[in-house]
N, C-alpha and C. Protein backbone atom coordinates (compact mmCIF):
# COMPACT_ATOMS: atom_id res chain seq x y z
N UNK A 1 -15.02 -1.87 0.38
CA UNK A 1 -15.75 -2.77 -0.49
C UNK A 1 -17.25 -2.52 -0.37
N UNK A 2 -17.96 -2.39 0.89
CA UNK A 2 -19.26 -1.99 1.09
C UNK A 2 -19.84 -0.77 -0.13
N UNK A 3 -18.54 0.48 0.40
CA UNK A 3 -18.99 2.05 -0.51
C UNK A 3 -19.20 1.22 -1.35
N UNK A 4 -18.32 0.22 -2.46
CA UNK A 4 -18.23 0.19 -4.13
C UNK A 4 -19.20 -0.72 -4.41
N UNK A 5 -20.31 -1.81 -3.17
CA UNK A 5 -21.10 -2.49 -3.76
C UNK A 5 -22.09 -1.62 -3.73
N UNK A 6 -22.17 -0.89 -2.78
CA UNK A 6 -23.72 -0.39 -2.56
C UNK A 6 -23.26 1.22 -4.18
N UNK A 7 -22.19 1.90 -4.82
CA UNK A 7 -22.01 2.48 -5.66
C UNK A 7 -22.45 1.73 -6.77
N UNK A 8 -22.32 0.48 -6.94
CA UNK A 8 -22.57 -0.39 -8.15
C UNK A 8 -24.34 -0.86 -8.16
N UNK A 9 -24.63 -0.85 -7.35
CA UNK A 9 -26.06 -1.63 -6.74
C UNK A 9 -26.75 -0.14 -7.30
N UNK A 10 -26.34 1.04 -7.14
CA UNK A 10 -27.21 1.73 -7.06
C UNK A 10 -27.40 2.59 -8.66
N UNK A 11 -26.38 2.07 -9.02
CA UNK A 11 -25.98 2.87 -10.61
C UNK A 11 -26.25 2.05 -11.94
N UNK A 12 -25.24 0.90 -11.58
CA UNK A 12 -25.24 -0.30 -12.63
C UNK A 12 -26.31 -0.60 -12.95
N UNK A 13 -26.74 -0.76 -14.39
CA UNK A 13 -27.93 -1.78 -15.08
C UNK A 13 -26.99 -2.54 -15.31
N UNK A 14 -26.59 -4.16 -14.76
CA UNK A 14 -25.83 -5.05 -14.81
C UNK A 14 -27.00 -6.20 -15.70
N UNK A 15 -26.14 -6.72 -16.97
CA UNK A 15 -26.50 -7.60 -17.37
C UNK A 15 -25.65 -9.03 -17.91
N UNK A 16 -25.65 -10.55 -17.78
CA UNK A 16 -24.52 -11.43 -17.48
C UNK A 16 -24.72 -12.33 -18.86
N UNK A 17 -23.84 -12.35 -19.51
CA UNK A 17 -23.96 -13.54 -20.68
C UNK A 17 -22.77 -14.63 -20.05
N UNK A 18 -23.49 -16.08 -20.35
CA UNK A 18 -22.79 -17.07 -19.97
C UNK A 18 -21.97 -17.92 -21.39
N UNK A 19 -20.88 -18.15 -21.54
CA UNK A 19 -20.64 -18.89 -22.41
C UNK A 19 -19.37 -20.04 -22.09
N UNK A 20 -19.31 -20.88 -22.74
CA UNK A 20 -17.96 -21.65 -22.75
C UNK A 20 -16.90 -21.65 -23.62
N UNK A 21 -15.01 -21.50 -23.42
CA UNK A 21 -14.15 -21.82 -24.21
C UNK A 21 -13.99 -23.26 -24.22
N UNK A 22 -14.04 -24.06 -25.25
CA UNK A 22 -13.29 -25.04 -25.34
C UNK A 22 -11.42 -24.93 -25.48
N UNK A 23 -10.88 -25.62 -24.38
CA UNK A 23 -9.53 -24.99 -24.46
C UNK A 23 -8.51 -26.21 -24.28
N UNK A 24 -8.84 -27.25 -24.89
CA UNK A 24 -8.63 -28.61 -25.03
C UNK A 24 -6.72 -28.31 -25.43
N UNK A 25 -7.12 -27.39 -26.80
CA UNK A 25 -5.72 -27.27 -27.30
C UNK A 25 -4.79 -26.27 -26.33
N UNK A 26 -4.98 -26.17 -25.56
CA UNK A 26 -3.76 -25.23 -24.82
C UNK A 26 -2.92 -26.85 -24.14
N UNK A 27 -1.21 -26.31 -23.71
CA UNK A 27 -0.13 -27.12 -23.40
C UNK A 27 -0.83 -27.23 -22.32
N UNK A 28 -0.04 -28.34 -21.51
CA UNK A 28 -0.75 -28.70 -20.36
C UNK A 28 -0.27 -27.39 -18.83
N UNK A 29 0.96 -26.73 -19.62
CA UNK A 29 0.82 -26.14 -18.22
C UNK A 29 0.91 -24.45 -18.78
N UNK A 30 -0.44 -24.49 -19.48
CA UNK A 30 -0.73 -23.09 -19.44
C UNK A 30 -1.34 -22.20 -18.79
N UNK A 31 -1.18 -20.38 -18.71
CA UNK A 31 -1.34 -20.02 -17.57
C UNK A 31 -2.65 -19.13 -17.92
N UNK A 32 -3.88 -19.87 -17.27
CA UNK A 32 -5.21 -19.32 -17.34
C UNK A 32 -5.02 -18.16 -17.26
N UNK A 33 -4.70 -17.09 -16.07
CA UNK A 33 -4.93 -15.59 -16.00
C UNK A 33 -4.14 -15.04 -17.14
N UNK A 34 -2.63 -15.64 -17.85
CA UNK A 34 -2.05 -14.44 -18.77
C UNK A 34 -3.27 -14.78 -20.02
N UNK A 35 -3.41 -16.20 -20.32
CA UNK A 35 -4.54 -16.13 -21.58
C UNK A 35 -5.80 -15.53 -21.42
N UNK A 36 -6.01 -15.43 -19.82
CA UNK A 36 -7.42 -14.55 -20.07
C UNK A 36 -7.16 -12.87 -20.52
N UNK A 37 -6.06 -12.62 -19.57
CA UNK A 37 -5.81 -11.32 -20.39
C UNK A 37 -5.30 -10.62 -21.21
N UNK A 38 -4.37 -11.92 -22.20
CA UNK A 38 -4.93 -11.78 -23.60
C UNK A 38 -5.79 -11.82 -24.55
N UNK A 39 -7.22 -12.48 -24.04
CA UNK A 39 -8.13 -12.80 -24.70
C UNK A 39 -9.07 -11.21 -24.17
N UNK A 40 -8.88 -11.07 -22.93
CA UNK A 40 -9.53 -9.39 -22.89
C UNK A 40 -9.22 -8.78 -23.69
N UNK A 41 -7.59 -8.60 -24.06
CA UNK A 41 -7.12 -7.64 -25.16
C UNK A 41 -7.64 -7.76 -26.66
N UNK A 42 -7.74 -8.97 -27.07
CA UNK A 42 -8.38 -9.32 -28.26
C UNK A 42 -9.84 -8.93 -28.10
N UNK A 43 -10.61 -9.01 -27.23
CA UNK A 43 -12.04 -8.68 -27.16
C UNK A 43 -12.36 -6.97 -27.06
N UNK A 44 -11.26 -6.61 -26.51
CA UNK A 44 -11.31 -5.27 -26.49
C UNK A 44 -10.99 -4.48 -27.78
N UNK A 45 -9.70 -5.41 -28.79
CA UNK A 45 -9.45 -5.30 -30.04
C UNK A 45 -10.48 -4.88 -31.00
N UNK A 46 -11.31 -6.17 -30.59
CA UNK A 46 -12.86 -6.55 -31.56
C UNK A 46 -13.87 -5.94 -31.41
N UNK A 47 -14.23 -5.23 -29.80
CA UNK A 47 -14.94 -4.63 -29.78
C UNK A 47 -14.96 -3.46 -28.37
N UNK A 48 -14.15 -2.10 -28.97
CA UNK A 48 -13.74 -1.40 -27.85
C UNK A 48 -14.64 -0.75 -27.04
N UNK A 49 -16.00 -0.59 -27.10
CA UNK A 49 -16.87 -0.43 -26.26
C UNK A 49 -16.87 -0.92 -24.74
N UNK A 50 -16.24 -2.23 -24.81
CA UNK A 50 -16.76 -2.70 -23.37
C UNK A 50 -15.10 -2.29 -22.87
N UNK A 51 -14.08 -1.26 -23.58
CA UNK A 51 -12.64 -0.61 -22.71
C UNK A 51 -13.48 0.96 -22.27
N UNK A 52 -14.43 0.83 -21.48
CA UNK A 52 -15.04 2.45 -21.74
C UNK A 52 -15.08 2.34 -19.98
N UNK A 53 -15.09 3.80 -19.87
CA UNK A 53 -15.81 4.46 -18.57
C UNK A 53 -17.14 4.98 -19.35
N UNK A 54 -17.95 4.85 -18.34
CA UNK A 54 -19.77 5.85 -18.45
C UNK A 54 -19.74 6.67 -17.31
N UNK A 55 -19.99 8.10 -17.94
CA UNK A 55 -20.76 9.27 -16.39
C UNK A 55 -21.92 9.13 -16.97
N UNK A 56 -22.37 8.78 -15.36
CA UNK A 56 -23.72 8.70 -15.63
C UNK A 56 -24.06 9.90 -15.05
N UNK A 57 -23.50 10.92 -15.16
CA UNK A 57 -24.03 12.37 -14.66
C UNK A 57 -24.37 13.26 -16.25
N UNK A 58 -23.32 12.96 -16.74
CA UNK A 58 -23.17 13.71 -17.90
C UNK A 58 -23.92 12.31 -19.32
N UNK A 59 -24.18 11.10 -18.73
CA UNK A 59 -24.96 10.64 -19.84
C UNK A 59 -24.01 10.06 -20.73
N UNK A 60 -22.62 10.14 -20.84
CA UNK A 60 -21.32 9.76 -21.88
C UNK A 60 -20.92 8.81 -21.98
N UNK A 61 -20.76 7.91 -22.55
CA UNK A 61 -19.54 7.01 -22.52
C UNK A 61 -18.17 7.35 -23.10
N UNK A 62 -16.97 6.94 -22.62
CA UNK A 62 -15.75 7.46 -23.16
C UNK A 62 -14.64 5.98 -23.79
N UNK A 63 -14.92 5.95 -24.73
CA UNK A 63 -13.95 4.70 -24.71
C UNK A 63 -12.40 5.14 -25.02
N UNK A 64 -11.53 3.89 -24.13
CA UNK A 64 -10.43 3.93 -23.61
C UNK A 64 -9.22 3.49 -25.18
N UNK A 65 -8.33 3.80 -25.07
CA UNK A 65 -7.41 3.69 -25.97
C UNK A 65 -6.47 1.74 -25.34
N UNK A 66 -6.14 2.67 -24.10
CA UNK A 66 -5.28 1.29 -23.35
C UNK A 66 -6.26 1.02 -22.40
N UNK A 67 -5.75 -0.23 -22.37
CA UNK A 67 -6.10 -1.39 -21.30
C UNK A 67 -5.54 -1.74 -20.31
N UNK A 68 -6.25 -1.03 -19.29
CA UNK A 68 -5.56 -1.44 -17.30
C UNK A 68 -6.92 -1.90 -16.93
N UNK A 69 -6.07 -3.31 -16.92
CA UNK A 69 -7.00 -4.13 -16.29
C UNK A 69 -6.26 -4.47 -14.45
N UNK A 70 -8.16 -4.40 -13.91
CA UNK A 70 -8.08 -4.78 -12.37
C UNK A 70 -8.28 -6.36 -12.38
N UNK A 71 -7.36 -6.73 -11.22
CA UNK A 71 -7.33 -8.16 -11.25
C UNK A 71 -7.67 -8.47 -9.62
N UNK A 72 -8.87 -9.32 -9.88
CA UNK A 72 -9.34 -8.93 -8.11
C UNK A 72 -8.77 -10.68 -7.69
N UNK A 73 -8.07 -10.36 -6.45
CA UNK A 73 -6.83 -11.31 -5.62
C UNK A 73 -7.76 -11.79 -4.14
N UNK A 74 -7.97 -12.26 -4.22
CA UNK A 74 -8.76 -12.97 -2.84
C UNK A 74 -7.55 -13.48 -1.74
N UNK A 75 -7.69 -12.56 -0.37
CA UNK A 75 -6.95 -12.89 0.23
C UNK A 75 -7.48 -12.74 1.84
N UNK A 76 -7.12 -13.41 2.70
CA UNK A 76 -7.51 -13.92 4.06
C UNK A 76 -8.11 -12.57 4.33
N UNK A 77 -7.38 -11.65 4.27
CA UNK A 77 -7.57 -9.95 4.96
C UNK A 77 -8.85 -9.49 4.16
N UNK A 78 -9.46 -10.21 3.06
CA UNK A 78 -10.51 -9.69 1.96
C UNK A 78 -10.15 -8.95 0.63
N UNK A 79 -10.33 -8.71 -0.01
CA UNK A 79 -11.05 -8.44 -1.75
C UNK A 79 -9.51 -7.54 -2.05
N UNK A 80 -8.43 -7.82 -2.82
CA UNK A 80 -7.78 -6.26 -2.96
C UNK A 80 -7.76 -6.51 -4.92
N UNK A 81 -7.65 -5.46 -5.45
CA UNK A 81 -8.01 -5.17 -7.09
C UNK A 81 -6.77 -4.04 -7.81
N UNK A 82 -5.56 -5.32 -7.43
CA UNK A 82 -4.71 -4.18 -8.19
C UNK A 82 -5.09 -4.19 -9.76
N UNK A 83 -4.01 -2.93 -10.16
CA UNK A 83 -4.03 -3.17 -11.67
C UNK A 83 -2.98 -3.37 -12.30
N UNK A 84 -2.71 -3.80 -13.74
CA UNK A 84 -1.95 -3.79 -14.35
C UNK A 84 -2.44 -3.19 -15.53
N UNK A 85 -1.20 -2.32 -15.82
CA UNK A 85 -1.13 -0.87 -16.92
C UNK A 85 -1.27 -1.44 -18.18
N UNK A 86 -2.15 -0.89 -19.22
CA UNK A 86 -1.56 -1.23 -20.64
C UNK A 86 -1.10 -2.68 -20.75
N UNK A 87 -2.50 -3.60 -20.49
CA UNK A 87 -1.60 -5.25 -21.00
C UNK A 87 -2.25 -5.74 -22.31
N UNK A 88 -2.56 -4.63 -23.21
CA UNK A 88 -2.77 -5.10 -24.82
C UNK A 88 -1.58 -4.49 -25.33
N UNK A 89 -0.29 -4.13 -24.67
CA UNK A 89 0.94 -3.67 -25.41
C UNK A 89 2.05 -4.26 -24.53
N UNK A 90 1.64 -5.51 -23.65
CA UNK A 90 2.54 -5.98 -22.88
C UNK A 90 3.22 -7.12 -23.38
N UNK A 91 4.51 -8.15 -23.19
CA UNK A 91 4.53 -8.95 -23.68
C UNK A 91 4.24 -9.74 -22.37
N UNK A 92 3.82 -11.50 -22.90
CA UNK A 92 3.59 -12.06 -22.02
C UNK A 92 4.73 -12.27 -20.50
N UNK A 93 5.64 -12.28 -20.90
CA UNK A 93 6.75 -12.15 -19.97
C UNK A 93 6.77 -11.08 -18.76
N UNK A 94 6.39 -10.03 -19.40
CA UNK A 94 6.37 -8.88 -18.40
C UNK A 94 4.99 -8.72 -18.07
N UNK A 95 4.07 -9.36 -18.58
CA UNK A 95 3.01 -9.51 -17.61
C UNK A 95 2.92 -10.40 -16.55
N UNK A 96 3.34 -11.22 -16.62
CA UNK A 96 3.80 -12.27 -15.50
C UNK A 96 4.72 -12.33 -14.46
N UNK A 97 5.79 -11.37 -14.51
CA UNK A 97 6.25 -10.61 -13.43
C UNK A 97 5.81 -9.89 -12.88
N UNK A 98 4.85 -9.28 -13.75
CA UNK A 98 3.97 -7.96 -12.81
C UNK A 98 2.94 -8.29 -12.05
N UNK A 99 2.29 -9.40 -12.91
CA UNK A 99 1.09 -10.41 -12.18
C UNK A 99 2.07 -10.57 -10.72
N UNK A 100 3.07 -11.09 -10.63
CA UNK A 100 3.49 -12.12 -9.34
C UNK A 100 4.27 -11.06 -8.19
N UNK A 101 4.23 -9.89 -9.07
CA UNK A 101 4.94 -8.36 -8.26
C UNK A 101 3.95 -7.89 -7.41
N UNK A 102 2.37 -7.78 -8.19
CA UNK A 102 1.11 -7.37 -7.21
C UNK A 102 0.64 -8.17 -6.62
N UNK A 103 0.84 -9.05 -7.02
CA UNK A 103 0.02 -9.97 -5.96
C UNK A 103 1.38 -10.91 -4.27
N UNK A 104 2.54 -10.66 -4.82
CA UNK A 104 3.26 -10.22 -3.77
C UNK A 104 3.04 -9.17 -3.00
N UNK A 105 3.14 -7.94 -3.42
CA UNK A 105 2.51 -6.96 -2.75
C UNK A 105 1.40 -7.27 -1.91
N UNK A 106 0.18 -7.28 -2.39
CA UNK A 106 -1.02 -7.83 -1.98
C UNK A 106 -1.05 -8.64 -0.77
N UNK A 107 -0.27 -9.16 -0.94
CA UNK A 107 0.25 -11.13 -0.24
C UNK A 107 0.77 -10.39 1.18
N UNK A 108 1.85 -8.99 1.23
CA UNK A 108 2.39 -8.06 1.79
C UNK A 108 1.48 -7.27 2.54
N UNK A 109 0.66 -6.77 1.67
CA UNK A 109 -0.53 -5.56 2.33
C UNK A 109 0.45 -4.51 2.39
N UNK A 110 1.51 -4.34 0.80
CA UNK A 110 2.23 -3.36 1.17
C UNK A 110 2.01 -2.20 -0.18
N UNK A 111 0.60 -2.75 -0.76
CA UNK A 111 0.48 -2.26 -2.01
C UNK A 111 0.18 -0.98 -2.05
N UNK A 112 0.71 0.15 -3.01
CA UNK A 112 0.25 1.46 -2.66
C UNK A 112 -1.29 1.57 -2.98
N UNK A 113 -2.15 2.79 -2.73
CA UNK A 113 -3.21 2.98 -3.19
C UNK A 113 -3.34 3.32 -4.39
N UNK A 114 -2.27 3.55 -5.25
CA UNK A 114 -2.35 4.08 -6.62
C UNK A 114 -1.82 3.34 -7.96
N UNK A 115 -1.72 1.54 -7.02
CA UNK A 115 -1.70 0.58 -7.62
C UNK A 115 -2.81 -0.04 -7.65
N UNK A 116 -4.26 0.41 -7.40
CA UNK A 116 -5.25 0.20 -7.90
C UNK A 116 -6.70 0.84 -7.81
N UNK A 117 -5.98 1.77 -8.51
CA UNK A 117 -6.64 2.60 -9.47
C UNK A 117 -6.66 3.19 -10.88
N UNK A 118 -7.61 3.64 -11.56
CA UNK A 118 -7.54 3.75 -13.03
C UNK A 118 -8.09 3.13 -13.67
N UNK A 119 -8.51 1.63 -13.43
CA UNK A 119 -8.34 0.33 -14.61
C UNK A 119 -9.25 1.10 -15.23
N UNK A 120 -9.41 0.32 -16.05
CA UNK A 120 -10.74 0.40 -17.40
C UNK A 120 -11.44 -0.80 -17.49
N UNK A 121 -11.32 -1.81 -16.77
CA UNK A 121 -11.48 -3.09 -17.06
C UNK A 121 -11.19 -4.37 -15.64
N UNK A 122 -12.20 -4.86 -15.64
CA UNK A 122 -12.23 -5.91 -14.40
C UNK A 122 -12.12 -7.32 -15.23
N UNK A 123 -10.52 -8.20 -14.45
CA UNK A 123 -11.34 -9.36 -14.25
C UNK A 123 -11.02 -10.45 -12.94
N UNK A 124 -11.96 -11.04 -12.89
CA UNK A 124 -12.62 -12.24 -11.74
C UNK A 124 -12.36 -13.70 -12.01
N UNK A 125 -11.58 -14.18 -11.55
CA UNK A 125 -10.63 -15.79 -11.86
C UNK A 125 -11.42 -15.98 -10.67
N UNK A 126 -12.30 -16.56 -10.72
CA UNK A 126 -13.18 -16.89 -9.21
C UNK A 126 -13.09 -18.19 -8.98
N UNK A 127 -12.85 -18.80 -10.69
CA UNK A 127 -12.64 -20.21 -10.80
C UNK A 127 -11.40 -20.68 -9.81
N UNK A 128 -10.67 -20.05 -9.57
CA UNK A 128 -9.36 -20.51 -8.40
C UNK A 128 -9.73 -21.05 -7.49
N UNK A 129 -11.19 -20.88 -7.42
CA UNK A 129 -11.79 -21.47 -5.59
C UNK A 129 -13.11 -21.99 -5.96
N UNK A 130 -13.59 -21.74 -6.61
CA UNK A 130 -14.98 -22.59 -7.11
C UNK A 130 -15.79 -22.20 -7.87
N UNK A 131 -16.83 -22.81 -8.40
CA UNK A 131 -18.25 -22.48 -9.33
C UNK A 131 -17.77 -22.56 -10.57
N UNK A 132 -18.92 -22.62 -11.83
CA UNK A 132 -19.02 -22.48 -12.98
C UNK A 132 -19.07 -20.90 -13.65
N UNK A 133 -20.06 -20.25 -13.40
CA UNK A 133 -20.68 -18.82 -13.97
C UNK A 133 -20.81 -18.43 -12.30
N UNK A 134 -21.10 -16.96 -12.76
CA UNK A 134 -21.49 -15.27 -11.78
C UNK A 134 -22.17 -14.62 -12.49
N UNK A 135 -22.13 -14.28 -11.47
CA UNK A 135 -22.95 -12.42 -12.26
C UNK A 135 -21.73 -11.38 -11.59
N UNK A 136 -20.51 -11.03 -12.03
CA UNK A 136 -19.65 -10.35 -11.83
C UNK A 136 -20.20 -9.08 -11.34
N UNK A 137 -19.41 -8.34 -10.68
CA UNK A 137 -20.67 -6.91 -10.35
C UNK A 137 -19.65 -6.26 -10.62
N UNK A 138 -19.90 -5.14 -11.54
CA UNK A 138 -19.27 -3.96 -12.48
C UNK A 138 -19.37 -2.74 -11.49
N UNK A 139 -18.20 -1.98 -11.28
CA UNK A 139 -17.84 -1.04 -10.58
C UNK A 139 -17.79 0.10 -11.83
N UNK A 140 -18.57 1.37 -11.18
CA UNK A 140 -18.30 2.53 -11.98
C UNK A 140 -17.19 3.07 -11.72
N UNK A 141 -16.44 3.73 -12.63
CA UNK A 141 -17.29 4.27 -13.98
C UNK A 141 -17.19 3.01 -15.34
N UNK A 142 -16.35 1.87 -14.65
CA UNK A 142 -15.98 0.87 -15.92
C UNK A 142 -17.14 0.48 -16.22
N UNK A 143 -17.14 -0.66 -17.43
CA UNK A 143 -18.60 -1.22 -18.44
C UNK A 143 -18.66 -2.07 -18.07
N UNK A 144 -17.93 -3.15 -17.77
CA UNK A 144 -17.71 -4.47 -18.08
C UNK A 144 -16.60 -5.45 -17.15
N UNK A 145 -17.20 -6.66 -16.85
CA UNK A 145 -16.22 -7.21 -15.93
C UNK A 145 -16.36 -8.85 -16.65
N UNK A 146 -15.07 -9.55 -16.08
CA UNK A 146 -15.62 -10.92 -16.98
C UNK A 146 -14.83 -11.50 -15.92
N UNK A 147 -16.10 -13.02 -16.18
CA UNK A 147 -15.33 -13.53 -14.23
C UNK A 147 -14.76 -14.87 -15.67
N UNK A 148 -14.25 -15.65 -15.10
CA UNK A 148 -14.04 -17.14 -15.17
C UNK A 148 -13.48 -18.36 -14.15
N UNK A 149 -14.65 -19.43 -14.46
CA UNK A 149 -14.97 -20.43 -13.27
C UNK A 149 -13.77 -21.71 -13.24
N UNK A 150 -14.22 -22.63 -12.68
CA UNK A 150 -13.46 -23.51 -12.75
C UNK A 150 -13.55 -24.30 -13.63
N UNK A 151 -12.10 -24.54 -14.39
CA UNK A 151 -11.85 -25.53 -15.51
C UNK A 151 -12.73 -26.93 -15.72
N UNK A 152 -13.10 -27.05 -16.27
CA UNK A 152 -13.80 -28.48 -15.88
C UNK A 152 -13.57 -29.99 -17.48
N UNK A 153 -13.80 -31.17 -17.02
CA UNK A 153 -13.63 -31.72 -18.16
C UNK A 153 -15.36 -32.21 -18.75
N UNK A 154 -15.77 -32.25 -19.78
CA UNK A 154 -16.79 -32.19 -20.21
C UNK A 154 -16.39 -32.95 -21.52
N UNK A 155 -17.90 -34.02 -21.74
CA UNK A 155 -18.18 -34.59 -23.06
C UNK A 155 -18.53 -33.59 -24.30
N UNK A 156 -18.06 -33.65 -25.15
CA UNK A 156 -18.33 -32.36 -26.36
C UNK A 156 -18.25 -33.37 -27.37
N UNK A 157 -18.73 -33.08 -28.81
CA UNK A 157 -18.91 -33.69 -30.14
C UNK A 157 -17.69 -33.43 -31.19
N UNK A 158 -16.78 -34.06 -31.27
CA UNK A 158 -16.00 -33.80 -32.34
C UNK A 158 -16.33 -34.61 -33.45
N UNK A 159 -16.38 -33.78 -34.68
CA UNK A 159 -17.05 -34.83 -36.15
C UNK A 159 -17.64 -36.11 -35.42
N UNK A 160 -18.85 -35.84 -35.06
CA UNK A 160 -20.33 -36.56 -34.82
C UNK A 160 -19.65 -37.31 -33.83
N UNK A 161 -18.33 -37.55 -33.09
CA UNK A 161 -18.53 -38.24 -31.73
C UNK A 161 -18.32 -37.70 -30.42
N UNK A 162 -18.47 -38.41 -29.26
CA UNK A 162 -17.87 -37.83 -28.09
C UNK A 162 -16.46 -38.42 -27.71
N UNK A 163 -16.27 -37.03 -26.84
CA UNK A 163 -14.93 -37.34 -26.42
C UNK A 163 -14.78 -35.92 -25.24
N UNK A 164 -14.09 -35.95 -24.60
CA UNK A 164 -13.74 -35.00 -23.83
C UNK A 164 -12.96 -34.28 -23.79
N UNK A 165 -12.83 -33.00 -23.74
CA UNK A 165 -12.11 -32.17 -23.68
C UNK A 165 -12.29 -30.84 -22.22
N UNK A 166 -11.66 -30.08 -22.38
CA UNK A 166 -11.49 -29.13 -21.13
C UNK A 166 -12.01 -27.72 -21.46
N UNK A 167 -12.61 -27.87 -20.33
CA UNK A 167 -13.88 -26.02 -21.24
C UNK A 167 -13.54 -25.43 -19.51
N UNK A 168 -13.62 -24.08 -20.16
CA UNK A 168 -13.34 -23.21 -19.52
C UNK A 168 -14.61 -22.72 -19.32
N UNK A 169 -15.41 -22.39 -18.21
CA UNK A 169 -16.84 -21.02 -18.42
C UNK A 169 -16.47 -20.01 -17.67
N UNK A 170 -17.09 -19.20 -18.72
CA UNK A 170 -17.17 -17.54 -18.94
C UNK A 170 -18.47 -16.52 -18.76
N UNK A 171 -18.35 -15.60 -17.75
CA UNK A 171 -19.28 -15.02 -17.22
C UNK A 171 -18.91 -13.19 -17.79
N UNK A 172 -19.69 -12.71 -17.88
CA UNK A 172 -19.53 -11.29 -18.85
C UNK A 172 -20.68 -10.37 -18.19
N UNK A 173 -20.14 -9.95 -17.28
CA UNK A 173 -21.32 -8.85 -17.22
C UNK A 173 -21.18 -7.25 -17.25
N UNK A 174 -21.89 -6.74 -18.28
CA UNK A 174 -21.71 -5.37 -18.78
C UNK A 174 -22.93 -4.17 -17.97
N UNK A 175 -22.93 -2.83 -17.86
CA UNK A 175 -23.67 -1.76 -18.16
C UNK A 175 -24.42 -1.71 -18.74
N UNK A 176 -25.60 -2.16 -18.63
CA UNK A 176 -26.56 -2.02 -19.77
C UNK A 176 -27.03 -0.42 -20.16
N UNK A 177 -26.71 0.35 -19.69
CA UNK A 177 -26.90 1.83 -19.85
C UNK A 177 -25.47 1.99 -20.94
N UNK A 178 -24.74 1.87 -21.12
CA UNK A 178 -23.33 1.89 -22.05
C UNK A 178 -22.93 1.28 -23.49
N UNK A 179 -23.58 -0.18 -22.99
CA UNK A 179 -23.07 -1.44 -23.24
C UNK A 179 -24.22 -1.96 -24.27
N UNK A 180 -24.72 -2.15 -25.53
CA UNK A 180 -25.53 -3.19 -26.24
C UNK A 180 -25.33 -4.53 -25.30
N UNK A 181 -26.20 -5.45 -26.19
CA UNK A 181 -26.06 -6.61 -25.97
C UNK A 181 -25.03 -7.34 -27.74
N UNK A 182 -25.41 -6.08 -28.37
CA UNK A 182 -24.50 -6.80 -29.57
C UNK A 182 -23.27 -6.61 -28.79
N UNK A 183 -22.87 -5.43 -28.92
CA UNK A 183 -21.68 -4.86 -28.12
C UNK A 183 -20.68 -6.27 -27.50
N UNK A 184 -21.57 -6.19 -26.41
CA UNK A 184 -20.92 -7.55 -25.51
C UNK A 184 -20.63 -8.50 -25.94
N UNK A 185 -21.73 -9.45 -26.89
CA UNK A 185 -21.95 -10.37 -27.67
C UNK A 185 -20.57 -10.54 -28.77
N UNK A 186 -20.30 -9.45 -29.25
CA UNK A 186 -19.06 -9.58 -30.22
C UNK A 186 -17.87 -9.81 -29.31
N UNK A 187 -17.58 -8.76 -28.17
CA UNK A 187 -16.65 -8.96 -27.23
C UNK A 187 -16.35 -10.35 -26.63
N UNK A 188 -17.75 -11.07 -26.26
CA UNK A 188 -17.44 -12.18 -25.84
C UNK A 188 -16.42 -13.33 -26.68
N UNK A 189 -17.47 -13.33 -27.95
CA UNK A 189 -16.90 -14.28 -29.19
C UNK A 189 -15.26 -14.24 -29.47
N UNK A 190 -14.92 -13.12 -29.57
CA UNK A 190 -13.67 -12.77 -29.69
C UNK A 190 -12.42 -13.23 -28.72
N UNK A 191 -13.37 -13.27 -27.32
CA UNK A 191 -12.77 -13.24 -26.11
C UNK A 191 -12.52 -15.40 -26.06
N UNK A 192 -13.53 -15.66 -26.52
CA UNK A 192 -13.92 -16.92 -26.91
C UNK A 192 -13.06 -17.56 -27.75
N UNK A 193 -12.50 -17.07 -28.80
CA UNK A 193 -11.98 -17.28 -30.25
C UNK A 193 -10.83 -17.28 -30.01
N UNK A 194 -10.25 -16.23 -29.05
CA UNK A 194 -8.82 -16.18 -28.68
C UNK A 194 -8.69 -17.36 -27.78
N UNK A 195 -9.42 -18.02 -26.76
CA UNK A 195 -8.75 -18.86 -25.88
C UNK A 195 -8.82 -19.91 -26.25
N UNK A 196 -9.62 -19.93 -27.62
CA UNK A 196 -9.73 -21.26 -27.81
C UNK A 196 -8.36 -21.63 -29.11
N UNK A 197 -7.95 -20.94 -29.02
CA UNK A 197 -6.24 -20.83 -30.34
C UNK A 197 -5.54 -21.77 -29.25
N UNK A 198 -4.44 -22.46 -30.21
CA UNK A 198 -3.61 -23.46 -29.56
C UNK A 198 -1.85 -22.25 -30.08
N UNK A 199 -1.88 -22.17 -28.58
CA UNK A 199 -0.62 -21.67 -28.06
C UNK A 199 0.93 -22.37 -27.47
């Protein structure tokens, strides 16, 4: 973990947009990580820039076709980031076995090394243990990492009154060597637009 902060510290132009889902309309026992990484897939849909690796030797960006996303698991022993293959062609079902397969593993410390590697894509459920927003820190060669905090209930305006509903916040931080700020900006919205659909 040291090599990949001080690799990121030294490469990354990291930059963090903060936003909120309102996610009032989801059932009551819906499952934050599969909707977040459906809502990656839709953001990646909308705007495939932030599915890219950058060499920053050669100056390139390469954007990715599929989506393996790293899912970083906080555990007593410290930080482990498996992945899961291709989950913009997964159904929710079999992502959720696979979710509860690695992170068994994980849980094990019996995970191979070549179950996490590849991704194209980070994300950070940090909200499981605390805070609102981060500044996610983006590992090369990926663009983009997106954390999300803890659920919270909040006063919001529906047709001119209050009332409360349940917002989710969302932390986005991209490559600024790779990455626009439109770039991101569309990714987010999208990423936004999807969680906020009633499922």
């Amino acid at each position: 973990m040291a090599h990949n902060m001080a690799l990121a510290h030294a490469e990354i132009v990291p930059v963090t947009l903060n936003d909120d889902a309102d996610i009032q309309s989801w059932t009551k026992n819906g499952d934050v990580t599969l909707r977040l990484i459906r809502a990656i897939a839709a953001g990646s849909r909308a705007e495939p820039a932030l599915n890219a690796w950058y060499d920053s030797h050669a100056t390139g960006r390469r954007l990715l076709e599929k989506i393996h996303l790293a899912i970083a698991v906080d555990t007593d022993k410290g930080l482990f980031v498996p992945v899961l293959h291709d989950v913009g062609n997964r159904s929710e079902d079999d992502l959720r076995g696979a979710l509860e397969r690695v992170k068994e593993k994980v849980r094990q410390r019996s995970i191979p090394p070549e179950e996490m590697r590849g991704y194209t894509f980070t994300l950070s459920n940090f909200g499981t243990i605390a805070d609102r927003y981060a500044s996610p820190i983006v590992l090369p060669p990926t663009v983009a990492i997106l954390g999300a905090g803890v659920v919270r209930d909040e006063v919001v305006a529906v047709n001119g009154q209050p009332t409360v509903h349940k917002i989710l916040p969302l932390s986005l931080t991209f490559d600024h060597r790779a990455v626009t700020g439109g770039e991101a900006g569309r990714f987010l919205a999208a990423v936004i637009s999807d969680l906020q659909m009633a499922v």
